[in-house]
C-alpha atoms as a PDB file:
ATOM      1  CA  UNK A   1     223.265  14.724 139.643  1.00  0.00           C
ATOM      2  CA  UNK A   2     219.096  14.235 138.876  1.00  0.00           C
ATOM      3  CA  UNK A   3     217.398  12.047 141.406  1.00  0.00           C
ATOM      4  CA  UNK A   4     214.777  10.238 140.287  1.00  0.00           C
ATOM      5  CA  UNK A   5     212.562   8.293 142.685  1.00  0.00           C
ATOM      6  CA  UNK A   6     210.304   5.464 141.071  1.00  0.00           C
ATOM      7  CA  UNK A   7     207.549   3.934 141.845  1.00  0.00           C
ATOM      8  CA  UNK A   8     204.770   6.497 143.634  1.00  0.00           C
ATOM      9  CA  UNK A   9     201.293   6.225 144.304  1.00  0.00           C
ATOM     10  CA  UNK A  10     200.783   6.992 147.753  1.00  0.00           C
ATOM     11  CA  UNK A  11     199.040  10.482 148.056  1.00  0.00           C
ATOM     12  CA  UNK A  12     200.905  10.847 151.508  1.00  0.00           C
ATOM     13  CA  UNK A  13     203.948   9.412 150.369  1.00  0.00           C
ATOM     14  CA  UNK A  14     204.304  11.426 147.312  1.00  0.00           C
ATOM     15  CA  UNK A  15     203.765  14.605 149.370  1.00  0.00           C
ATOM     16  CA  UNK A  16     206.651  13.415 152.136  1.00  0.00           C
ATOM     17  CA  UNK A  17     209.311  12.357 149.249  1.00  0.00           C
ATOM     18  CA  UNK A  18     208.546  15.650 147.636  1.00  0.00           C
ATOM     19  CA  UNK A  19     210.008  17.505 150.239  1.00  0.00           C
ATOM     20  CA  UNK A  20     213.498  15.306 150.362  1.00  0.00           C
ATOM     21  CA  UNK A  21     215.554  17.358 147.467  1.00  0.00           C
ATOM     22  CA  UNK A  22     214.910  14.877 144.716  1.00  0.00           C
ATOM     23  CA  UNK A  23     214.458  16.177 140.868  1.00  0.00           C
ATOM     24  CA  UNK A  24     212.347  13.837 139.193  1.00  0.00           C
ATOM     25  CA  UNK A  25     209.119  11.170 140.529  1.00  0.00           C
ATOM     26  CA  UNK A  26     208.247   8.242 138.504  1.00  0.00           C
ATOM     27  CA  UNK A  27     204.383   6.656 138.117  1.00  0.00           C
ATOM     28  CA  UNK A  28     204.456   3.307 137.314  1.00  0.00           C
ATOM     29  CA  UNK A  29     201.528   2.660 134.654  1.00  0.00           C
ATOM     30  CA  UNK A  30     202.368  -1.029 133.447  1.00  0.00           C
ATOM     31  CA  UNK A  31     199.708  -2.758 135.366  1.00  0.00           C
ATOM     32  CA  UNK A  32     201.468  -6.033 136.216  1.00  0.00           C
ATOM     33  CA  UNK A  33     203.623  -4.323 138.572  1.00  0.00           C
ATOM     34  CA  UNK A  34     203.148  -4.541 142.220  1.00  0.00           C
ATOM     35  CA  UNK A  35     203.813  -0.327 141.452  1.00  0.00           C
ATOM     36  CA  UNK A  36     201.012   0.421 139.254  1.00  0.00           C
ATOM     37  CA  UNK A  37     198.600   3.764 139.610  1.00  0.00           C
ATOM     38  CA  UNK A  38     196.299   2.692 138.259  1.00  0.00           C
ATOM     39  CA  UNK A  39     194.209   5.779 138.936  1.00  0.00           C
ATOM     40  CA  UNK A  40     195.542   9.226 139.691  1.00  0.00           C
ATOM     41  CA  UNK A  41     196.409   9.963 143.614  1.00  0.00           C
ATOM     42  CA  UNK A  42     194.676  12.815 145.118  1.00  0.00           C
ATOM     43  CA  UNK A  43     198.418  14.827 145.534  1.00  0.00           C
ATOM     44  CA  UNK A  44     200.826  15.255 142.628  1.00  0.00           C
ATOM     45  CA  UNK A  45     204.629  16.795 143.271  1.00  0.00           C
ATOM     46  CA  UNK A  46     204.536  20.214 142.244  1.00  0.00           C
ATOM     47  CA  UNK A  47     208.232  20.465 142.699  1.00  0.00           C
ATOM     48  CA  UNK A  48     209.218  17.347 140.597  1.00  0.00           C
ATOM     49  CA  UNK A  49     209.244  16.575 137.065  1.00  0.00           C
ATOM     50  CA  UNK A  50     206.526  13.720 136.899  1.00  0.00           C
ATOM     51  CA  UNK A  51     207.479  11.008 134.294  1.00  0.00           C
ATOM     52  CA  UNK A  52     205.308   7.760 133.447  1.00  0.00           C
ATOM     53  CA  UNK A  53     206.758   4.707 133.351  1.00  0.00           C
ATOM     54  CA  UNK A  54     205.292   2.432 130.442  1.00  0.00           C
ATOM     55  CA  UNK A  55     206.419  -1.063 129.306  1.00  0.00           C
ATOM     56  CA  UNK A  56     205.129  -2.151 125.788  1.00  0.00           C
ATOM     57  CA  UNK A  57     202.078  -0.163 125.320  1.00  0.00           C
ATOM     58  CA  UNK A  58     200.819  -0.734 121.730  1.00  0.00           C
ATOM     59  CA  UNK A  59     197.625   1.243 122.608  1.00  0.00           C
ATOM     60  CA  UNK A  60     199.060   5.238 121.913  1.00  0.00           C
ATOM     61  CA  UNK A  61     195.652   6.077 123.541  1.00  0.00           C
ATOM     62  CA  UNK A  62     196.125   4.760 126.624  1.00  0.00           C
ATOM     63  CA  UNK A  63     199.983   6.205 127.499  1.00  0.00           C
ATOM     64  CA  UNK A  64     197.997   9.628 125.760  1.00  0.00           C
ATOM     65  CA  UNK A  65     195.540   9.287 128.477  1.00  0.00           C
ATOM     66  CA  UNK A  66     197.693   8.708 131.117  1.00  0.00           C
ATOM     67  CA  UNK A  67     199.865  11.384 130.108  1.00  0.00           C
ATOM     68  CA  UNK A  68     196.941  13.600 130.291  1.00  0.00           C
ATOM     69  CA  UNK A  69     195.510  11.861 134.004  1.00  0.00           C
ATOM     70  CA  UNK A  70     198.948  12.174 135.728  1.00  0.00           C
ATOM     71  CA  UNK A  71     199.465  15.365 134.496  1.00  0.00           C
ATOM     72  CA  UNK A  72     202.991  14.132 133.082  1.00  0.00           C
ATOM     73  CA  UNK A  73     206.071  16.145 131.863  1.00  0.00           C
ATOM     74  CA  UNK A  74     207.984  13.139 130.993  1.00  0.00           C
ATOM     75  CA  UNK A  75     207.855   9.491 130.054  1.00  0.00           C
ATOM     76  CA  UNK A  76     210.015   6.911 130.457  1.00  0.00           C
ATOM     77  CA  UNK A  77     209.588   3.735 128.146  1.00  0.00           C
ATOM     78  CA  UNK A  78     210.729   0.522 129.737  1.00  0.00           C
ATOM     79  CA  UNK A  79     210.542  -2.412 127.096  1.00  0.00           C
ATOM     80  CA  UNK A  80     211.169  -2.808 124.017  1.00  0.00           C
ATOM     81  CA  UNK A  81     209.340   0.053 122.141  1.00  0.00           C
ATOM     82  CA  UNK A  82     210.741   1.439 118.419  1.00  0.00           C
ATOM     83  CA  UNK A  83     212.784   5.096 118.367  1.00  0.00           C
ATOM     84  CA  UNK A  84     209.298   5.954 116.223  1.00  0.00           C
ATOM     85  CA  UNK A  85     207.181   5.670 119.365  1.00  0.00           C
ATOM     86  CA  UNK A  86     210.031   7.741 121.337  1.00  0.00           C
ATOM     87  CA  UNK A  87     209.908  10.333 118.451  1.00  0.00           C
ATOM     88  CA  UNK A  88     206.112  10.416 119.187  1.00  0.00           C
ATOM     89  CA  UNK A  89     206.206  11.384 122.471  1.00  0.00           C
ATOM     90  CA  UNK A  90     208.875  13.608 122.044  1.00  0.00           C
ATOM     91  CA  UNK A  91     206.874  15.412 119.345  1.00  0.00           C
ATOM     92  CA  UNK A  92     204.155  15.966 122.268  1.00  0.00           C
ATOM     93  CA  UNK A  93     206.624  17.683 124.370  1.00  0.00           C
ATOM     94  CA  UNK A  94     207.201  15.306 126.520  1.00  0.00           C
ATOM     95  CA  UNK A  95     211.149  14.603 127.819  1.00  0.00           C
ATOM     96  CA  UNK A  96     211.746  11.246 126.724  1.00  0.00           C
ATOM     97  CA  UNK A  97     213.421   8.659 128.533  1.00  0.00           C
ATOM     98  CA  UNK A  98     214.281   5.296 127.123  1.00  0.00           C
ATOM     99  CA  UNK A  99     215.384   2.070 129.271  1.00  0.00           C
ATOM    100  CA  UNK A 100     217.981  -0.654 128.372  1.00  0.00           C
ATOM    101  CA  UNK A 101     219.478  -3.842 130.103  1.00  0.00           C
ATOM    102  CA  UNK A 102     222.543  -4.572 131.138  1.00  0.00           C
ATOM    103  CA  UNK A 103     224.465  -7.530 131.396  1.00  0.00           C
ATOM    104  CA  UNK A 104     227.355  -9.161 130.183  1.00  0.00           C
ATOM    105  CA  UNK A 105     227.561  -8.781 126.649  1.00  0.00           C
ATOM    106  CA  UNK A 106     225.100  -6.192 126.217  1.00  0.00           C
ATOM    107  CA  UNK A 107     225.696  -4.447 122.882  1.00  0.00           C
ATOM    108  CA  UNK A 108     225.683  -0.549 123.151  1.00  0.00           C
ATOM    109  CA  UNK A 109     224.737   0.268 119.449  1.00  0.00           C
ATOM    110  CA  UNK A 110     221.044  -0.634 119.761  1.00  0.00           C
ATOM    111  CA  UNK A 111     221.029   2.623 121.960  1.00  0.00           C
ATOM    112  CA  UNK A 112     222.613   3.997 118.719  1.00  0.00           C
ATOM    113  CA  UNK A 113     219.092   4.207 116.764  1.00  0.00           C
ATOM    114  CA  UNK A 114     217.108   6.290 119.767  1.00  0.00           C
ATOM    115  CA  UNK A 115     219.959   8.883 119.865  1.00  0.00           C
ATOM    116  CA  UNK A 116     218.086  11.856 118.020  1.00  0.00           C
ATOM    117  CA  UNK A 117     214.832  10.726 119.786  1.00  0.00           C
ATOM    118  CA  UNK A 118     215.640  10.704 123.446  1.00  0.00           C
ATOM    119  CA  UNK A 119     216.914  13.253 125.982  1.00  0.00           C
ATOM    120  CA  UNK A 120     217.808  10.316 128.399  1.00  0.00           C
ATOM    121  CA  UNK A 121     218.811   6.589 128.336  1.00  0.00           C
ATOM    122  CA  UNK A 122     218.229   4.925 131.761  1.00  0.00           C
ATOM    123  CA  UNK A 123     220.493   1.963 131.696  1.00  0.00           C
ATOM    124  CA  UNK A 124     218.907  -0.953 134.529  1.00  0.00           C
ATOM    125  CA  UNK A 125     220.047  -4.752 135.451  1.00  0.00           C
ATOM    126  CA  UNK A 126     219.039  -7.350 132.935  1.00  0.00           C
ATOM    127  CA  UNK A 127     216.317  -9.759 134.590  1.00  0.00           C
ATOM    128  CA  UNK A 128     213.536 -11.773 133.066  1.00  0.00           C
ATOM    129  CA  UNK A 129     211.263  -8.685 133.718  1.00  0.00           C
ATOM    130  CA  UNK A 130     211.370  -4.955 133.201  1.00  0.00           C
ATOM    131  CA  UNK A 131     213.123  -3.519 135.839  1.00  0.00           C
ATOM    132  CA  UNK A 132     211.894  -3.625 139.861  1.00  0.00           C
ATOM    133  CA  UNK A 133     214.529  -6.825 140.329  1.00  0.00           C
ATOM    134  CA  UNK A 134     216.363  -5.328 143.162  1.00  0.00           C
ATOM    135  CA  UNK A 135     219.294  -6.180 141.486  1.00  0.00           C
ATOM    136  CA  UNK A 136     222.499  -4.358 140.382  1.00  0.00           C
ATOM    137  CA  UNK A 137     224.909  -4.760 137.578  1.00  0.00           C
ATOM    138  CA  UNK A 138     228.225  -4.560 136.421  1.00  0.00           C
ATOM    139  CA  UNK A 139     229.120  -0.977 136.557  1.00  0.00           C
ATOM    140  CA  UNK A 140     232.154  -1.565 134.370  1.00  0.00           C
ATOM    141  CA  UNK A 141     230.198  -3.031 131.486  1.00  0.00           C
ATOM    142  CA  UNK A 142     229.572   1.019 130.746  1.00  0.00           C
ATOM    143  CA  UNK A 143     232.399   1.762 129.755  1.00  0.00           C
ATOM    144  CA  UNK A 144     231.989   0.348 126.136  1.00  0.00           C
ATOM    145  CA  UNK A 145     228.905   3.022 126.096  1.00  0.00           C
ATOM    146  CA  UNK A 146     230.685   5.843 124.184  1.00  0.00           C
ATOM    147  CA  UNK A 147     226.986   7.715 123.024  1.00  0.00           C
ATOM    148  CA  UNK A 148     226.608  11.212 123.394  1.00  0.00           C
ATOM    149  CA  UNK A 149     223.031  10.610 125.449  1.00  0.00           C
ATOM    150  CA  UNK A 150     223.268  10.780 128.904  1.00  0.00           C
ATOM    151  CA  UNK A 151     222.218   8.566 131.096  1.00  0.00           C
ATOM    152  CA  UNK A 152     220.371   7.429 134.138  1.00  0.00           C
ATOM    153  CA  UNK A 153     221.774   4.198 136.498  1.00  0.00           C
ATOM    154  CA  UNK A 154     219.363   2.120 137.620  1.00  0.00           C
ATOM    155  CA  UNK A 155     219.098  -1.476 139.784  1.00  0.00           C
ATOM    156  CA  UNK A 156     219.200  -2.309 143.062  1.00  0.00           C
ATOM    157  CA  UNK A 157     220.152   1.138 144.544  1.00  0.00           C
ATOM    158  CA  UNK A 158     220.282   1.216 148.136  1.00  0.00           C
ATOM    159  CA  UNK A 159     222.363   2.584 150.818  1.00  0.00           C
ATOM    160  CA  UNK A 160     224.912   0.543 150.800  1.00  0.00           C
ATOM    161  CA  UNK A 161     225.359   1.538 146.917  1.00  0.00           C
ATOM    162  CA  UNK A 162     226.920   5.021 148.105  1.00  0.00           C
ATOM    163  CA  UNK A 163     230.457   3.633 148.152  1.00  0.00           C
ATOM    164  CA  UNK A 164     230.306   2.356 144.560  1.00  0.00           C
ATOM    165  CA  UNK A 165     228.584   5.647 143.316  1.00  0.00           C
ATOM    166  CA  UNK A 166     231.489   7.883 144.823  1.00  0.00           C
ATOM    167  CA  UNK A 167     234.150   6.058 142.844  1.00  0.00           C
ATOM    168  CA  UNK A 168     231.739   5.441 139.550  1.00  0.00           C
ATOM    169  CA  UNK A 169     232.745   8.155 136.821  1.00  0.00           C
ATOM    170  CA  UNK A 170     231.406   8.279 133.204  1.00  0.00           C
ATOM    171  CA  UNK A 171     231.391  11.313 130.975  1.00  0.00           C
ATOM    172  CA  UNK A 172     227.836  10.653 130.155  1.00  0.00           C
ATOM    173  CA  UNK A 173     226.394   9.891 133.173  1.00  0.00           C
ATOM    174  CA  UNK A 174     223.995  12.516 134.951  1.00  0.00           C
ATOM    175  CA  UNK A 175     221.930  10.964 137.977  1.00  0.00           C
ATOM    176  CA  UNK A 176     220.249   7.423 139.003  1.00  0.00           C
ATOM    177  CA  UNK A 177     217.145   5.990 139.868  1.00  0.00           C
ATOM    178  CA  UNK A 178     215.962   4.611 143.077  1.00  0.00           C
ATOM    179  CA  UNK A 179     213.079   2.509 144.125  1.00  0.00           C
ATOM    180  CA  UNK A 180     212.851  -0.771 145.924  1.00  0.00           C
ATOM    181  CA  UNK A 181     216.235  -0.528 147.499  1.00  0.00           C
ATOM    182  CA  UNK A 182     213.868   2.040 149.631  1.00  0.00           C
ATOM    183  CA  UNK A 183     210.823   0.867 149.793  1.00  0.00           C
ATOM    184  CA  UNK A 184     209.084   0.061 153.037  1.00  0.00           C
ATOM    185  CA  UNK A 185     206.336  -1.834 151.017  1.00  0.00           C
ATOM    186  CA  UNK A 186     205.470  -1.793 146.927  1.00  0.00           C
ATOM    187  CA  UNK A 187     205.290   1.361 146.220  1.00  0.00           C
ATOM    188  CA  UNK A 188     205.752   2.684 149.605  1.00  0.00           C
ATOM    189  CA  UNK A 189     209.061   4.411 149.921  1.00  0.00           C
ATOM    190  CA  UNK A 190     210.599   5.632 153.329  1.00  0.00           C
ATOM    191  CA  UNK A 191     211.575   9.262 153.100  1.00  0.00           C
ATOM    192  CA  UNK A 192     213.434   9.261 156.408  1.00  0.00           C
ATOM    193  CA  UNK A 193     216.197   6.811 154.452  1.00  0.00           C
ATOM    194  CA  UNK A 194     215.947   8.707 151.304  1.00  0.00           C
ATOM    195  CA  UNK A 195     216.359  11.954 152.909  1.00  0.00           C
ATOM    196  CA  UNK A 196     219.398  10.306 154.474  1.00  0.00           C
ATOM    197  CA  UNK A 197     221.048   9.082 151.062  1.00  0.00           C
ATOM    198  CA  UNK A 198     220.148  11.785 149.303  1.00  0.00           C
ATOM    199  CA  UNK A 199     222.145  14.220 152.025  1.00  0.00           C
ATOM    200  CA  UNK A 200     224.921  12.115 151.408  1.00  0.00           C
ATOM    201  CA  UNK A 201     224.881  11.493 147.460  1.00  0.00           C
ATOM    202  CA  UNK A 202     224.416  15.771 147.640  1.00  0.00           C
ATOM    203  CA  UNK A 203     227.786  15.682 149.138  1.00  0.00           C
ATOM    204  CA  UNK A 204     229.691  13.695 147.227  1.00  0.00           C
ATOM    205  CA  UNK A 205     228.173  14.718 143.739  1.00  0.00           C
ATOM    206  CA  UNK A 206     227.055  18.679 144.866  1.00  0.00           C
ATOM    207  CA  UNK A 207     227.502  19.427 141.094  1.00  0.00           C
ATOM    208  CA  UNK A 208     224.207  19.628 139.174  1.00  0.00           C
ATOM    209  CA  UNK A 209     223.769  17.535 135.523  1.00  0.00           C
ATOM    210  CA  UNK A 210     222.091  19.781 132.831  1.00  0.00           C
ATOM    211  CA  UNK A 211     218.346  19.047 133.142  1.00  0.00           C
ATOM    212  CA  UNK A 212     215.592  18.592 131.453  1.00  0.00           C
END
């Protein structure tokens, strides 16, 4: 199971979260959310993998520089970017994560054309903006995903979530995503809770998902 926690930029708060058991941190660089670093924070996790979060960047140059400020491993891309700009990063040596939403009706073969590109989908709740709703879908919509990429779940995570997650089961899926569902404020998360869930998720799912 890879734990991702989203939405850092707190020197202080990165350095408490680090020390909670997660795998992965996420930097939010899409400047219209109420998430964005929008310069690098004194502390960096030394024992995560540190992936960027970007949302329609048509400027390679600035996710490059980014990539190169944040000292990132990884990048996840969160709108509607082409499986060439996925192959681009990927090229760099980046692990390379690429978001879709979910609602009713959602149509698993777009994922189809990112397959060979991407080491992760994340799969998050469909909203009028990218991601950070709160919200959570349909689990069972899923099921008609039958890829071979595994994937990340994402939306509206929270504690309450832990009953669903210990009955979800998917061949394909390998860890989830939190953020607001433990945030004190934007982009302040509280570690105490997290430390909490995390215990318990550990429990339930003590079997760990091929990483990157």
């Amino acid at each position: 199971m890879i734990i991702k926690i989203c939405g850092m930029r707190d020197s202080v708060n990165i350095r408490a979260v680090e020390q909670i058991g997660a795998d992965w941190m996420g930097f939010i660089c899409y400047g219209r959310s109420p998430r964005y670093v929008g310069s690098r924070p004194s502390y960096l996790p030394e024992k995560m993998l540190r992936i960027g979060v970007f949302v329609n960047e048509t400027d390679i140059r600035v996710c490059e520089n980014m990539i190169e400020s944040l000292d990132l491993q990884g990048i996840q891309l969160h709108g509607n970017e082409s499986p060439g700009i996925c192959r681009h990063f990927r090229s760099m040596g980046l692990m390379v994560m690429k978001s879709f939403s979910v609602g009713a009706g959602t149509d698993f073969r777009q994922t189809r054309g990112y397959e060979d590109v991407c080491d992760y989908f994340l799969f998050d709740t469909l909203t009028s903006q990218y991601g950070g709703s709160g919200k959570s879908f349909d689990w069972n919509i899923l099921k008609a995903y039958q890829g071979e990429i595994p994937f990340l779940l994402s939306g509206g995570l929270c504690m309450e979530s832990l009953g669903r997650l210990s009955e979800f089961h998917h061949p394909r899926w390998a860890g989830i995503d939190l953020n607001s569902g433990f945030e004190i404020s934007p982009g302040m998360k509280d570690a105490g809770l997290l430390a909490h869930f995390i215990k318990k998720i550990r429990n339930i799912y003590p079997e760990t998902y091929s990483c990157f």
